[in-house]
Protein backbone atom coordinates (compact mmCIF):
# COMPACT_ATOMS: atom_id res chain seq x y z
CA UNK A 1 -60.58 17.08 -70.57
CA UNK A 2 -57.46 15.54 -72.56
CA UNK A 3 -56.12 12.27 -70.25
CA UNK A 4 -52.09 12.22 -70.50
CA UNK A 5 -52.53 8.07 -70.25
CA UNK A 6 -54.91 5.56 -71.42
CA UNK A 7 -57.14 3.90 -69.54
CA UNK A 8 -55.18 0.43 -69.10
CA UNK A 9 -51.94 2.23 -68.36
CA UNK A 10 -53.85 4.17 -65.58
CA UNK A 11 -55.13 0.31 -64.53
CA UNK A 12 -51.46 -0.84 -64.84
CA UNK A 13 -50.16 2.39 -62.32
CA UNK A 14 -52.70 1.76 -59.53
CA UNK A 15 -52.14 -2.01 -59.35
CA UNK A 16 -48.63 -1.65 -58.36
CA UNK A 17 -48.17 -2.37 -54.99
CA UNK A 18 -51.70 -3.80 -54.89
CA UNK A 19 -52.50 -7.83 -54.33
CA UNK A 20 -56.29 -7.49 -55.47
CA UNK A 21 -58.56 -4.83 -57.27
CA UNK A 22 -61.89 -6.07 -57.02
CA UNK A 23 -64.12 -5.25 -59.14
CA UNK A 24 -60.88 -4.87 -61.38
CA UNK A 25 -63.22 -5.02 -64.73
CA UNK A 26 -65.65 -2.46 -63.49
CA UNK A 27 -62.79 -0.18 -62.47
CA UNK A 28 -61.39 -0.88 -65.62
CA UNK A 29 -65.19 0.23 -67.68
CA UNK A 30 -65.30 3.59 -65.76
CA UNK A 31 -61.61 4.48 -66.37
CA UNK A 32 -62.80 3.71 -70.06
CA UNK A 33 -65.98 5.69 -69.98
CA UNK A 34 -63.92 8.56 -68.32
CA UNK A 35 -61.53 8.38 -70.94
CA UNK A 36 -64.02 8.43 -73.62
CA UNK A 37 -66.21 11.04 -72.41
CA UNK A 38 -63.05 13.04 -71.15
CA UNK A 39 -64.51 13.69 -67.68
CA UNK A 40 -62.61 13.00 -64.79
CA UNK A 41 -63.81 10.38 -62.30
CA UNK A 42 -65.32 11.56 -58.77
CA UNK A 43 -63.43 9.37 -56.10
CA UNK A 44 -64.55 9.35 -52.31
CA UNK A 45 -62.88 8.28 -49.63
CA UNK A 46 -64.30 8.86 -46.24
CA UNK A 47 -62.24 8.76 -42.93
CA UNK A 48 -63.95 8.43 -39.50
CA UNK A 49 -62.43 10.95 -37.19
CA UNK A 50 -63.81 9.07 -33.77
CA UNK A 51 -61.66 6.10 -34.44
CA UNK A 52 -58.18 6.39 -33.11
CA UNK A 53 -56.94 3.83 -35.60
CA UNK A 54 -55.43 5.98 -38.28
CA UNK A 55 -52.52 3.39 -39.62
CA UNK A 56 -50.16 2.80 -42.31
CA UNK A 57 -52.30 0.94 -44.26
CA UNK A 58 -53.89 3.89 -44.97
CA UNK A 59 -51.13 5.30 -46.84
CA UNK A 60 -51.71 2.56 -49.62
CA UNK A 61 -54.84 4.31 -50.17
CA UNK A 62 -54.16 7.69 -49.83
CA UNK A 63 -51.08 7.21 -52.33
CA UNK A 64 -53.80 5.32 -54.73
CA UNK A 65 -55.94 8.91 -54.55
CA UNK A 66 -52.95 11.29 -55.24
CA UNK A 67 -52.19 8.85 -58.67
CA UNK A 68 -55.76 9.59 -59.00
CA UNK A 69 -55.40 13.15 -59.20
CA UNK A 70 -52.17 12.92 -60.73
CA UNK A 71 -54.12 11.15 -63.72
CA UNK A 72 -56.61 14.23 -63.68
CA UNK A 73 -59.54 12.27 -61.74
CA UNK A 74 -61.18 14.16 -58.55
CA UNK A 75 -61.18 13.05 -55.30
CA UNK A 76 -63.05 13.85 -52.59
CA UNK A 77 -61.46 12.97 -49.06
CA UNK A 78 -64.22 13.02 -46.47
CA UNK A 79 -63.56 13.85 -42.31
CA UNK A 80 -67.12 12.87 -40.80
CA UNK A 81 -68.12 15.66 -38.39
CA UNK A 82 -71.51 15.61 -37.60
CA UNK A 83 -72.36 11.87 -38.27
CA UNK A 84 -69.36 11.12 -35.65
CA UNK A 85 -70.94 13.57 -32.95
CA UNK A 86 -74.36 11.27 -32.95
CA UNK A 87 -73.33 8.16 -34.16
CA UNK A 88 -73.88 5.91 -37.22
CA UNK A 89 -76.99 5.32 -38.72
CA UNK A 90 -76.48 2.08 -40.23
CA UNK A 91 -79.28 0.01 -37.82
CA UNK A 92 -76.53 -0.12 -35.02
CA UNK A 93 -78.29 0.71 -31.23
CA UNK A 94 -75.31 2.06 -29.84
CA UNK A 95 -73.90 6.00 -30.29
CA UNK A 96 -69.62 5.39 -31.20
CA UNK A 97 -67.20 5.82 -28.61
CA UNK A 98 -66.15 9.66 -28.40
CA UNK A 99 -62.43 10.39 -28.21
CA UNK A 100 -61.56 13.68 -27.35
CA UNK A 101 -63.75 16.23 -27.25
CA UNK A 102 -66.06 17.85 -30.41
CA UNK A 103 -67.11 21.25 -29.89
């Protein structure tokens, strides 16, 4: 895969808007090794669908994602389903809060 921009001009485009990138130099190494190797990067972002707080804020990072894409990187947006029917399995005791129904 040929990359239309570098690796610190793809840096440069995603911190617009942004107050803090942390870890900005490990970002910065796999946008390199991408580069380099001229494979894309695989970018997840997963959204709980049993919260009902879906806000703007969000829309920073979905707009990050589509410059992803735009700069030929993959991204994989995730809509839990079956870990939001029983709950999460992080240690917590309690099963979330359903809202609405899941069938």
């Amino acid at each position: 895969m040929k990359f239309e921009a570098t690796p610190t001009e793809q840096l440069r485009e995603i911190k617009k808007g942004v107050s803090e990138l942390l870890p900005e130099a490990e970002f910065l190494k796999k946008l390199e090794d991408s580069y380099r190797d001229g494979r894309p990067l695989v970018v997840k972002f997963g959204a709980d669908p049993s919260r009902p707080d879906l806000h703007l804020g969000h829309a920073v990072v979905i707009n990050k994602l589509k410059l992803l894409q735009d700069f030929g990187h993959e991204v994989n947006f995730l809509i839990g389903d079956f870990t939001a029917q029983i709950g999460d399995p992080t240690g917590r005791k309690k099963t979330r809060v359903q809202f609405g129904s899941i069938q």
